[in-house]
PDB file of N, CA and C in Angstrom:
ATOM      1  N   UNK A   1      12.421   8.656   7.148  1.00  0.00           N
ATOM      2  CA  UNK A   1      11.572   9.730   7.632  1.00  0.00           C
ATOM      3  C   UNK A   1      10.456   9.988   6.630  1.00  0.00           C
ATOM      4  N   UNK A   2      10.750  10.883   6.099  1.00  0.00           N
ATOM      5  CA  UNK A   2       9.479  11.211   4.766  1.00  0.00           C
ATOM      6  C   UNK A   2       9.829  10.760   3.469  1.00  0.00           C
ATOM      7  N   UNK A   3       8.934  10.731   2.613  1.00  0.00           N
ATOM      8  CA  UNK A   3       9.542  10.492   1.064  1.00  0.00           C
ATOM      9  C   UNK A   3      10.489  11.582   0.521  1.00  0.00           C
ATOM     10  N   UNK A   4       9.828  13.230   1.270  1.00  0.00           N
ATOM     11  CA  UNK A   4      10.238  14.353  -0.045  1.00  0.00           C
ATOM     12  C   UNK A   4      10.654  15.345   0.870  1.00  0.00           C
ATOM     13  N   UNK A   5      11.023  16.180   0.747  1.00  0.00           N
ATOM     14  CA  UNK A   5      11.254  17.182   1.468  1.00  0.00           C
ATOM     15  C   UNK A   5      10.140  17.954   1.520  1.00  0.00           C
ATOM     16  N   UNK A   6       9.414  18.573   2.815  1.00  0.00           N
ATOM     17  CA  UNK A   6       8.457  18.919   3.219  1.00  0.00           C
ATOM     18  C   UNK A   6       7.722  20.000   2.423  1.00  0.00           C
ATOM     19  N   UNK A   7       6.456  20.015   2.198  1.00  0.00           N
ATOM     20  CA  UNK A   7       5.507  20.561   1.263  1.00  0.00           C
ATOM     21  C   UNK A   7       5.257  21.826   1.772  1.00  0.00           C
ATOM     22  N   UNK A   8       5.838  22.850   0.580  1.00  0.00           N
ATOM     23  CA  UNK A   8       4.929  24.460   0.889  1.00  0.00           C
ATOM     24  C   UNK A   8       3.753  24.365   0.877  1.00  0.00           C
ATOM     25  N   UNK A   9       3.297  25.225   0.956  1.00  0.00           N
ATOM     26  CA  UNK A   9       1.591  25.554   1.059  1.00  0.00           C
ATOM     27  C   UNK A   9       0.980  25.783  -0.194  1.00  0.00           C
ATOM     28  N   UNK A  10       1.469  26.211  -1.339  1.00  0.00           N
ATOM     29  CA  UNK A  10       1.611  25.479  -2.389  1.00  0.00           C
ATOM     30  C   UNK A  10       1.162  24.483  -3.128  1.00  0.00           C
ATOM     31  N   UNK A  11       1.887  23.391  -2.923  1.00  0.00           N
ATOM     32  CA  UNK A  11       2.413  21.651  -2.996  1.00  0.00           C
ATOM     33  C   UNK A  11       0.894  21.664  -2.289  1.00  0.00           C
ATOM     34  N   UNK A  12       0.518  21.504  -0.727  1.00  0.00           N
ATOM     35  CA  UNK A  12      -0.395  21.126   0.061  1.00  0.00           C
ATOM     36  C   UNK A  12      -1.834  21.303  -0.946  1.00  0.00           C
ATOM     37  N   UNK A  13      -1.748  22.743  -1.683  1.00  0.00           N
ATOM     38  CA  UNK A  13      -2.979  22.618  -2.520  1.00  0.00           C
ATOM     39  C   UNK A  13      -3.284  22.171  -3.140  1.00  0.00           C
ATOM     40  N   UNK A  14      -1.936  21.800  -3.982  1.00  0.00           N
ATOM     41  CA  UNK A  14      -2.027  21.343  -5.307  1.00  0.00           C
ATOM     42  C   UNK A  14      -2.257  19.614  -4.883  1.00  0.00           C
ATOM     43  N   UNK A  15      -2.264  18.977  -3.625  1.00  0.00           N
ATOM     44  CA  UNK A  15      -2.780  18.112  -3.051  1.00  0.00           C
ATOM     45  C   UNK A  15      -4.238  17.882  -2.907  1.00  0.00           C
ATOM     46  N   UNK A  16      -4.710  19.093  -2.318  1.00  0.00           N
ATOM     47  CA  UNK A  16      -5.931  19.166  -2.272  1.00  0.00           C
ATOM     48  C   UNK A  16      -6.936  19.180  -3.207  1.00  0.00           C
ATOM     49  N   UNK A  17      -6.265  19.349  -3.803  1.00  0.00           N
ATOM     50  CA  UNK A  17      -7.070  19.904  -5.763  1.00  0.00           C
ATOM     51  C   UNK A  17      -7.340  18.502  -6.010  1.00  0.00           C
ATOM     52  N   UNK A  18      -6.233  17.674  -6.024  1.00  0.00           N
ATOM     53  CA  UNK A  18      -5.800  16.395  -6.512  1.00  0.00           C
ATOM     54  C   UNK A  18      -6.627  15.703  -5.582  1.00  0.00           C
ATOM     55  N   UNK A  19      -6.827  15.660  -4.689  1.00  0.00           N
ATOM     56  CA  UNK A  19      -8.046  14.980  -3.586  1.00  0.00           C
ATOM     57  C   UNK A  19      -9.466  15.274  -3.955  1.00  0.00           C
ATOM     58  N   UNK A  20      -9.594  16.703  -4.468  1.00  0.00           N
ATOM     59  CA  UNK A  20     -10.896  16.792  -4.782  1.00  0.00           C
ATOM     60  C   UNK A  20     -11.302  16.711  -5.844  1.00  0.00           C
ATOM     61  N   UNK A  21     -10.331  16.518  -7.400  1.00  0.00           N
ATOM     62  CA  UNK A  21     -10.506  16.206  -8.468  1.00  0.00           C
ATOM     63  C   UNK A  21     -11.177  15.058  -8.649  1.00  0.00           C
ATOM     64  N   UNK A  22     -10.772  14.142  -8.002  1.00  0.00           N
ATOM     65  CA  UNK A  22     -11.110  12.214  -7.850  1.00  0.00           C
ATOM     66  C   UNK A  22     -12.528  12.440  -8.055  1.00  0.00           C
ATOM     67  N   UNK A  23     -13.160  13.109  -7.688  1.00  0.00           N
ATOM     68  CA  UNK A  23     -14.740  13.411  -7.347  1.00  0.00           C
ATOM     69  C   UNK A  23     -15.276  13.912  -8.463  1.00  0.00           C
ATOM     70  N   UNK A  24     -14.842  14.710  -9.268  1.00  0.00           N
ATOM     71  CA  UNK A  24     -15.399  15.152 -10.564  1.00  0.00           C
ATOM     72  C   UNK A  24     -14.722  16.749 -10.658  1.00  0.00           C
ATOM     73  N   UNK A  25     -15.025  17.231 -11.603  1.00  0.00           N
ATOM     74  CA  UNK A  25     -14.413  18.378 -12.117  1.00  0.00           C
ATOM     75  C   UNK A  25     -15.057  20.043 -11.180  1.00  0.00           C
ATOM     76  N   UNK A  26     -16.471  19.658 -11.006  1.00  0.00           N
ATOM     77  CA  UNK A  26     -17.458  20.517  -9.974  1.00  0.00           C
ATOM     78  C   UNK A  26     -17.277  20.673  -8.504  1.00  0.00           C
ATOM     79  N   UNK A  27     -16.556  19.336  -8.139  1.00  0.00           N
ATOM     80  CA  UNK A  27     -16.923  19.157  -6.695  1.00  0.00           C
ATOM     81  C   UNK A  27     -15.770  20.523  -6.031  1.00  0.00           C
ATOM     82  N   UNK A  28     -14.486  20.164  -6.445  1.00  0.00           N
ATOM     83  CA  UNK A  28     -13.390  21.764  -6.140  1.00  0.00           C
ATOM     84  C   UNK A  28     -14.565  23.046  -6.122  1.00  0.00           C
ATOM     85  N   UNK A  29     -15.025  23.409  -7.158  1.00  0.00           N
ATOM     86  CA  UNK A  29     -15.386  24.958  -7.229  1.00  0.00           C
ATOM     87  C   UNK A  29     -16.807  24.938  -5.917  1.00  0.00           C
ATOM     88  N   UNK A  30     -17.833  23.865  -5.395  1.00  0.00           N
ATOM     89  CA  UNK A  30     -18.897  23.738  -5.407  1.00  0.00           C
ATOM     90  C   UNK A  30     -17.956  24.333  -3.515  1.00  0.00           C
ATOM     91  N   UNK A  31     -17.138  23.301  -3.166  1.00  0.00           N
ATOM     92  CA  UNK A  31     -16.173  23.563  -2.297  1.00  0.00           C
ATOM     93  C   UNK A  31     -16.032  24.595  -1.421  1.00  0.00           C
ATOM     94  N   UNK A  32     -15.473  24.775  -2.235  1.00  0.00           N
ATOM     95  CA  UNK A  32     -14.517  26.369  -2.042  1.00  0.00           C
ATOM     96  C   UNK A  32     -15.391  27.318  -1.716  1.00  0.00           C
ATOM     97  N   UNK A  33     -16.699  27.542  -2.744  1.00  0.00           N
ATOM     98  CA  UNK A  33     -17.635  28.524  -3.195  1.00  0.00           C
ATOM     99  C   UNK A  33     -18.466  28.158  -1.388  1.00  0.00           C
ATOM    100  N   UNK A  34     -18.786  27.241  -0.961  1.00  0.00           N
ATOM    101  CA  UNK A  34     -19.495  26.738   0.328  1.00  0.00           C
ATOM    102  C   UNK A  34     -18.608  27.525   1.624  1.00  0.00           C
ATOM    103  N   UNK A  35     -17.225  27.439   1.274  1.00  0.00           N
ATOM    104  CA  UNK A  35     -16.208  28.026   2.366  1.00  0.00           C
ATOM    105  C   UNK A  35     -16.854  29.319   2.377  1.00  0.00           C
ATOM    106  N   UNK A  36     -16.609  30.047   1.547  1.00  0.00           N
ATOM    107  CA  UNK A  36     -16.841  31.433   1.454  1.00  0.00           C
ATOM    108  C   UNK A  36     -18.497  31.785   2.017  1.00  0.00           C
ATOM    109  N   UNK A  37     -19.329  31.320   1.733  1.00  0.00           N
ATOM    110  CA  UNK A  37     -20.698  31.533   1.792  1.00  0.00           C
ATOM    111  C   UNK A  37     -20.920  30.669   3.611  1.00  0.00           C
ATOM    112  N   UNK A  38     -20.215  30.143   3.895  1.00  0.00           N
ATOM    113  CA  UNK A  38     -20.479  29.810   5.234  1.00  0.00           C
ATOM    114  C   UNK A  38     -19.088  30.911   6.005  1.00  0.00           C
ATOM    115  N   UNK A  39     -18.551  31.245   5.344  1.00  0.00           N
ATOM    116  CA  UNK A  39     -17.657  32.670   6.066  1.00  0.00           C
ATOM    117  C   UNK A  39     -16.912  31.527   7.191  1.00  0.00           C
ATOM    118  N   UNK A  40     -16.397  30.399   6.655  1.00  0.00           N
ATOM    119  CA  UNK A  40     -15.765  29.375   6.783  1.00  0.00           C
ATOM    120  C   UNK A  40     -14.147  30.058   7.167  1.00  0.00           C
ATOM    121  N   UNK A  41     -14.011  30.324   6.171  1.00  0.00           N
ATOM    122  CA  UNK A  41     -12.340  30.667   4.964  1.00  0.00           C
ATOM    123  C   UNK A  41     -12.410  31.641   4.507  1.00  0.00           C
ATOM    124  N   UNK A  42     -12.969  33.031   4.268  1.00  0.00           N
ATOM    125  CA  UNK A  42     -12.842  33.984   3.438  1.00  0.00           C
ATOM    126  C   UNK A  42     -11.578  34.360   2.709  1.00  0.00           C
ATOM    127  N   UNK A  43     -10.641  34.486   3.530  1.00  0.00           N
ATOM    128  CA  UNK A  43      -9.650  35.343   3.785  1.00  0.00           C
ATOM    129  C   UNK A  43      -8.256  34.368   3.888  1.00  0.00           C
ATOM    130  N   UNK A  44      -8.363  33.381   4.556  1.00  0.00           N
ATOM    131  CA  UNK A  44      -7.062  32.462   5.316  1.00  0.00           C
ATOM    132  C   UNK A  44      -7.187  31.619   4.600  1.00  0.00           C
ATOM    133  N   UNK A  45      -7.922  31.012   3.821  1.00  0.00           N
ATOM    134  CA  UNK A  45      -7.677  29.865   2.931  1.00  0.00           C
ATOM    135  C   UNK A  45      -8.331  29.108   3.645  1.00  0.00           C
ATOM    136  N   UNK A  46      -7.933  27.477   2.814  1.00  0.00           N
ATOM    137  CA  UNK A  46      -7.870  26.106   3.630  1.00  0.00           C
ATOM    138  C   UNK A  46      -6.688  25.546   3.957  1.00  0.00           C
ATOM    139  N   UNK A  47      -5.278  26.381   3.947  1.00  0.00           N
ATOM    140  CA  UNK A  47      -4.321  25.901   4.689  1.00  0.00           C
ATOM    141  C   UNK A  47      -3.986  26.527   5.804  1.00  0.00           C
ATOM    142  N   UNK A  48      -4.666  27.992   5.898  1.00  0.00           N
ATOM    143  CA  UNK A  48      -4.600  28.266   7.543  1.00  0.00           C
ATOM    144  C   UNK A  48      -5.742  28.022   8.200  1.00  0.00           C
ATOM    145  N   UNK A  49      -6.883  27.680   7.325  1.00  0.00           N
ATOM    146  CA  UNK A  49      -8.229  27.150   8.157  1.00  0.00           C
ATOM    147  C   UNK A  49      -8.773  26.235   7.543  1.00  0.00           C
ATOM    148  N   UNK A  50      -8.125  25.071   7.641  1.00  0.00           N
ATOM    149  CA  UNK A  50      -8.577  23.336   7.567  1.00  0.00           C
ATOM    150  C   UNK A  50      -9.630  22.689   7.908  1.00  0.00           C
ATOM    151  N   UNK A  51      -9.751  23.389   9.440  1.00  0.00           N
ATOM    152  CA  UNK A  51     -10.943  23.058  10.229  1.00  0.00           C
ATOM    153  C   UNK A  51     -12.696  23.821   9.429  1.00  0.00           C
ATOM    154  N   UNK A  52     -12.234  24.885   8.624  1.00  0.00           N
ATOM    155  CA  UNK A  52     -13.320  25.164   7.656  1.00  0.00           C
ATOM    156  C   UNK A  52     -13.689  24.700   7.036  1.00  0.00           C
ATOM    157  N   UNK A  53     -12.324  24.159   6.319  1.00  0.00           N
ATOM    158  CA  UNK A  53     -12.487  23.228   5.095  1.00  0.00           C
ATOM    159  C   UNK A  53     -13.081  22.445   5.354  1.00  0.00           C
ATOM    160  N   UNK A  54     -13.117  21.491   6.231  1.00  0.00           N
ATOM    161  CA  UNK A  54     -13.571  19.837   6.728  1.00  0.00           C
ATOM    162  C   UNK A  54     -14.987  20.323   7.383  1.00  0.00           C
ATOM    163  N   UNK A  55     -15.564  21.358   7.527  1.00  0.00           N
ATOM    164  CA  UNK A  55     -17.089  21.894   8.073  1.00  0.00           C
ATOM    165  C   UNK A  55     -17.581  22.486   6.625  1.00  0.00           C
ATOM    166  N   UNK A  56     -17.158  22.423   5.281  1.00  0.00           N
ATOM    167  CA  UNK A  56     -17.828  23.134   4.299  1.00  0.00           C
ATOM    168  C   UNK A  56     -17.745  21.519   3.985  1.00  0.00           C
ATOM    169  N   UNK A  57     -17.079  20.530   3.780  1.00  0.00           N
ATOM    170  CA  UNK A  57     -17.321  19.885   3.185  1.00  0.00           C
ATOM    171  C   UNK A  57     -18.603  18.688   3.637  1.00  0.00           C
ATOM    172  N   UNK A  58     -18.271  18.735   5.008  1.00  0.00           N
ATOM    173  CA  UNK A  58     -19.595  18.137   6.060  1.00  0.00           C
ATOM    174  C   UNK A  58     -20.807  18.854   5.631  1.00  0.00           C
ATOM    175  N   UNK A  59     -20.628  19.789   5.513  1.00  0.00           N
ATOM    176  CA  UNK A  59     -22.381  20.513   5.172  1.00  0.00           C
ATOM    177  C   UNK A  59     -22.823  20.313   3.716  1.00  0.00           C
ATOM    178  N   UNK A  60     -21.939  20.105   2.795  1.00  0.00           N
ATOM    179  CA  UNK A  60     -22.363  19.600   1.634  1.00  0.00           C
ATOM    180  C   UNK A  60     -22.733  18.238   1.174  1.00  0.00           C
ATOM    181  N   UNK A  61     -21.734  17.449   1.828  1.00  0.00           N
ATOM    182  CA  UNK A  61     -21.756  15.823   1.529  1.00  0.00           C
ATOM    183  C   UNK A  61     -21.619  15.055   3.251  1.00  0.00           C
ATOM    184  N   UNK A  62     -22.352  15.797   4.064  1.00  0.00           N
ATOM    185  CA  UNK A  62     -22.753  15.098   5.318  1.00  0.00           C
ATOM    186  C   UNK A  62     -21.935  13.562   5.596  1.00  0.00           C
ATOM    187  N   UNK A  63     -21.968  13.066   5.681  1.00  0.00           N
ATOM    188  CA  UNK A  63     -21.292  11.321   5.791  1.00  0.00           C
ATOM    189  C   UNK A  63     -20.042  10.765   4.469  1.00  0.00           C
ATOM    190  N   UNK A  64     -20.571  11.402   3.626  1.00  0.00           N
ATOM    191  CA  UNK A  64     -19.530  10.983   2.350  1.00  0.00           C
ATOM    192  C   UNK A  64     -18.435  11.763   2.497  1.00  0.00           C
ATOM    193  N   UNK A  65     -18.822  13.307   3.470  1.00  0.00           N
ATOM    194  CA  UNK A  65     -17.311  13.776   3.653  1.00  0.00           C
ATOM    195  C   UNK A  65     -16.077  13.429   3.747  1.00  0.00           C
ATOM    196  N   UNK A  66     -16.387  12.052   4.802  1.00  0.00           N
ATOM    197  CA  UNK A  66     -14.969  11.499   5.120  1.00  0.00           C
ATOM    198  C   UNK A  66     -14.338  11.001   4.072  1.00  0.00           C
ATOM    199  N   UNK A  67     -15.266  10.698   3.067  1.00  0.00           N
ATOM    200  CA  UNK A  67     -14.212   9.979   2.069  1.00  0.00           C
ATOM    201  C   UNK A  67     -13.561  10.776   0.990  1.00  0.00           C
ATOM    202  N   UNK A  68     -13.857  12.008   0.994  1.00  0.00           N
ATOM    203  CA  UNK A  68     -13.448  12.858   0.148  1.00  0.00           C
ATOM    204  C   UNK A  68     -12.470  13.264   1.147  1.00  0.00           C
ATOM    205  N   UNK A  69     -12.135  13.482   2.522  1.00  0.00           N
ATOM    206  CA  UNK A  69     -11.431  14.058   3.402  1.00  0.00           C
ATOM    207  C   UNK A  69     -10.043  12.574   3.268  1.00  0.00           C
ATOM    208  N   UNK A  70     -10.484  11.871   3.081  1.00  0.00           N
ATOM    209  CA  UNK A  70      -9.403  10.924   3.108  1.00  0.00           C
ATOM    210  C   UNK A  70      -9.017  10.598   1.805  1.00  0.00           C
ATOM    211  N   UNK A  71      -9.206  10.849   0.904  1.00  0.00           N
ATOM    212  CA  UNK A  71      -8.830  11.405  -0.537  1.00  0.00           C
ATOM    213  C   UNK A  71      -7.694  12.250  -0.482  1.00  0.00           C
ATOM    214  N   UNK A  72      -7.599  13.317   0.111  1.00  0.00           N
ATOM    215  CA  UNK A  72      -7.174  14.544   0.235  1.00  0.00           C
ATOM    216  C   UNK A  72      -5.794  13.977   0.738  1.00  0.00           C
ATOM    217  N   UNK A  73      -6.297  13.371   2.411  1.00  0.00           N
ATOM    218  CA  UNK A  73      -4.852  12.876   2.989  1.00  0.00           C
ATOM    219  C   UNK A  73      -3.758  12.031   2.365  1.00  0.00           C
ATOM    220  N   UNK A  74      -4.785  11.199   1.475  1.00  0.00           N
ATOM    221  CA  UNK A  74      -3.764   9.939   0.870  1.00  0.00           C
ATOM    222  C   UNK A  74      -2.910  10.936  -0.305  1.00  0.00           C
ATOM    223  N   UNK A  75      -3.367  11.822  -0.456  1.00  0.00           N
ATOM    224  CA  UNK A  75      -2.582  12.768  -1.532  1.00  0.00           C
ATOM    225  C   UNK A  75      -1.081  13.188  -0.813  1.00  0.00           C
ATOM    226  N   UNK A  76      -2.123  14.028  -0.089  1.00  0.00           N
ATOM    227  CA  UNK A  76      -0.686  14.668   1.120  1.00  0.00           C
ATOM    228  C   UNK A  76       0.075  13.405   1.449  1.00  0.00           C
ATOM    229  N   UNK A  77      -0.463  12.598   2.168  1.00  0.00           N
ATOM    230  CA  UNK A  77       0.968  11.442   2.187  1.00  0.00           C
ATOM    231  C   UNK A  77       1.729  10.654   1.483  1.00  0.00           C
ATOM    232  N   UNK A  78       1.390  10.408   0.423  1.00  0.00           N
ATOM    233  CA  UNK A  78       1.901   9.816  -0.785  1.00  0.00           C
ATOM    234  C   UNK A  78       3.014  11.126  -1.024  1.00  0.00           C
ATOM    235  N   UNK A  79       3.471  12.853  -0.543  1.00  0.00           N
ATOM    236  CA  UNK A  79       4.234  13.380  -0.700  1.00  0.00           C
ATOM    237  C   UNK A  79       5.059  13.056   0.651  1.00  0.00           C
ATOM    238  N   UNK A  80       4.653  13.022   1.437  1.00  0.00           N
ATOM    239  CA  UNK A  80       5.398  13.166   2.885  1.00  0.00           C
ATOM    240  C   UNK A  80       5.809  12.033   3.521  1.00  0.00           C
ATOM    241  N   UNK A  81       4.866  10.649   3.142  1.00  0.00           N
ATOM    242  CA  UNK A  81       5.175   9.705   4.045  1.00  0.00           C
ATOM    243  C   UNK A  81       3.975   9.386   4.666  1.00  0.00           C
ATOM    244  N   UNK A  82       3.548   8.098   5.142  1.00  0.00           N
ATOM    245  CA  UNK A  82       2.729   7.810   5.969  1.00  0.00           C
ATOM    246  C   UNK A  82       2.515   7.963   7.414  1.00  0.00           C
ATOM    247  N   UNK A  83       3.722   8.519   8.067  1.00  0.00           N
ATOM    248  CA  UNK A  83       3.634   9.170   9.413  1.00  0.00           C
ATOM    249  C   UNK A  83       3.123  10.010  10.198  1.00  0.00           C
ATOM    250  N   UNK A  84       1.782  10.427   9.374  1.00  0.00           N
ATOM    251  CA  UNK A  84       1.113  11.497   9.753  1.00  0.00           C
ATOM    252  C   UNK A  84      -0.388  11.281   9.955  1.00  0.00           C
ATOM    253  N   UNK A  85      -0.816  12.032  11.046  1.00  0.00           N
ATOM    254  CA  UNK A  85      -2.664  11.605  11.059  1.00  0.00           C
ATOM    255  C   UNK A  85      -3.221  11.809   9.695  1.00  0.00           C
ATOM    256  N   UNK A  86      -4.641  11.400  10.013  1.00  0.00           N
ATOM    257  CA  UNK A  86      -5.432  10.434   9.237  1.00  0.00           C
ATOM    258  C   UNK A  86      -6.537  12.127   9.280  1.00  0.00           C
ATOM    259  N   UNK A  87      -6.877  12.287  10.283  1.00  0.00           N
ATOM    260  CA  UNK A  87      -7.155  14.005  10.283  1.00  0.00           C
ATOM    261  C   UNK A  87      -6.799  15.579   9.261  1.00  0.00           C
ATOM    262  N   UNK A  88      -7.359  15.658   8.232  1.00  0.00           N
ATOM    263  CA  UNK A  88      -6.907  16.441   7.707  1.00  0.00           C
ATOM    264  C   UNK A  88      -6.911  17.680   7.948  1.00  0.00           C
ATOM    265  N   UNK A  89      -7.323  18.394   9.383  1.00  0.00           N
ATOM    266  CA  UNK A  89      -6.763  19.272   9.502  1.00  0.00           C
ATOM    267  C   UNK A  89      -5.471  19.343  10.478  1.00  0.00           C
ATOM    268  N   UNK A  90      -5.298  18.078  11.286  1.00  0.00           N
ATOM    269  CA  UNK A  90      -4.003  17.991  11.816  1.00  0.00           C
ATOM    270  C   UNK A  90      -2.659  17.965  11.097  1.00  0.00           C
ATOM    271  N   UNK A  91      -3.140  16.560  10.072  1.00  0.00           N
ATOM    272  CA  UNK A  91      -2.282  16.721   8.430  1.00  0.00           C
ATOM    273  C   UNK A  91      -1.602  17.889   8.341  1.00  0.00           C
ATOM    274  N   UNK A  92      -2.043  18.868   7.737  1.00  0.00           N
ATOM    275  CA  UNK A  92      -2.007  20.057   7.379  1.00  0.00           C
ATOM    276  C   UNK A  92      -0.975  20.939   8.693  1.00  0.00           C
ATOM    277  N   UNK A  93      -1.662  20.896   9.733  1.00  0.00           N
ATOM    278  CA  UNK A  93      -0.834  21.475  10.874  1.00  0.00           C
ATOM    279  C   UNK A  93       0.482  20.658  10.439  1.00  0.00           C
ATOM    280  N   UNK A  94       0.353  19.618  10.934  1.00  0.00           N
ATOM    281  CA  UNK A  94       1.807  18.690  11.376  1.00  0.00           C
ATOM    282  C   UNK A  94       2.689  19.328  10.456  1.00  0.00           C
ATOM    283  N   UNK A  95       2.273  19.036   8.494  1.00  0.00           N
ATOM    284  CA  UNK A  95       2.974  19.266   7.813  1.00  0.00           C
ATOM    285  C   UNK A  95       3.562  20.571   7.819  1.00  0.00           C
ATOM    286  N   UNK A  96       2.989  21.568   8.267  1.00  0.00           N
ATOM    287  CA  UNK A  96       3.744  23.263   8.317  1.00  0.00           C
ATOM    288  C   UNK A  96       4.450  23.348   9.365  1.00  0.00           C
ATOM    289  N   UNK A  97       4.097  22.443  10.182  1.00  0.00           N
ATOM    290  CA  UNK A  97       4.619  22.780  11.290  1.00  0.00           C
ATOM    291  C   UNK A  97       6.230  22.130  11.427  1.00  0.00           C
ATOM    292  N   UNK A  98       6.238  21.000  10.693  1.00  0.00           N
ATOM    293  CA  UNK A  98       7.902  20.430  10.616  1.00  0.00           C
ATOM    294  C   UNK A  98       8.204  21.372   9.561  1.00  0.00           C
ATOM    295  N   UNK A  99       7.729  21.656   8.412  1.00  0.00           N
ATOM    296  CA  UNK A  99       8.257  22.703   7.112  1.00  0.00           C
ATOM    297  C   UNK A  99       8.706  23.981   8.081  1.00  0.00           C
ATOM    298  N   UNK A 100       8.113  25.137   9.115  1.00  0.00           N
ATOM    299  CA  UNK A 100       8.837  25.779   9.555  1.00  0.00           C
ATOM    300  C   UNK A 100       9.705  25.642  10.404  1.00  0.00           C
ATOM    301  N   UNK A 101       9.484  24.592  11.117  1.00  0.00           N
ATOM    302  CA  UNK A 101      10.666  24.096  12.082  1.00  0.00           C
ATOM    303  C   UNK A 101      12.211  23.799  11.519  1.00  0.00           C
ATOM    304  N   UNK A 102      11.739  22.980  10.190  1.00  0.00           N
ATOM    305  CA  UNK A 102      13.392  22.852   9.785  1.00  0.00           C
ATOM    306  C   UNK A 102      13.605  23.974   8.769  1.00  0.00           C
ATOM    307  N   UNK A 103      12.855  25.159   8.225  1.00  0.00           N
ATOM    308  CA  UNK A 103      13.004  26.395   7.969  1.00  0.00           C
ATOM    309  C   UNK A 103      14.164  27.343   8.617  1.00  0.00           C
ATOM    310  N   UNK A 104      13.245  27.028  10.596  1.00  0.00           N
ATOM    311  CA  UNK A 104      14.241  27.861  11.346  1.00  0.00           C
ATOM    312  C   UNK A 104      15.331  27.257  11.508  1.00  0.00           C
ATOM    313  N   UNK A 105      15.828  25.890  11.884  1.00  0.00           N
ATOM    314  CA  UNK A 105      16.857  25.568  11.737  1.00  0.00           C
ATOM    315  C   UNK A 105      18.151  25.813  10.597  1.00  0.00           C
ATOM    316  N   UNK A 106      17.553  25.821   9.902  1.00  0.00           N
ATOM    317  CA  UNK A 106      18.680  26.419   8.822  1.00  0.00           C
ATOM    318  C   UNK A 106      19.126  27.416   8.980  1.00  0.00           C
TER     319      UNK A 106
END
């Protein structure tokens, strides 16, 4: 099934960090700072609003996005397994979405 047992929200950032580090030490804060100023994410983050995330990063790096967006994923899956879209805001869904599922099961 997966490599690890499924990633808090947490873990998922500390993914994301790690996806956007690859890029240089600026590119995280330049990021984030774009979420907020496009009223992207204020409030919910980029793990309840992904789909922000992946529109702050399009407006900054237009075409090169994807490769910073697939940076990100190969992070997240290298924890979870390769069984998951290629989409990083589905990524993100899928992954919370089995993390609360076998939550409630317990």
């Amino acid at each position: 099934m997966s490599k690890k047992e499924m990633l808090d929200d947490y873990e998922l950032m500390q993914c994301i960090d790690a996806g956007l580090n690859k890029f240089g030490p600026g590119i995280k804060y330049t990021v984030y700072w774009r979420m907020v100023v496009l009223n992207q994410s204020p409030s919910e983050g980029i793990i309840a609003n992904p789909e922000g995330f992946v529109a702050a990063l399009k407006s900054i790096f237009g075409k090169s996005a994807k490769q910073i967006e697939q940076a990100i994923t190969d992070e997240i899956k290298s924890q979870v397994g390769e069984n998951y879209s290629d989409s990083l805001p589905e990524l993100v869904s899928q992954v919370r979405r089995e993390r609360l599922l076998v939550q409630s099961v317990r």
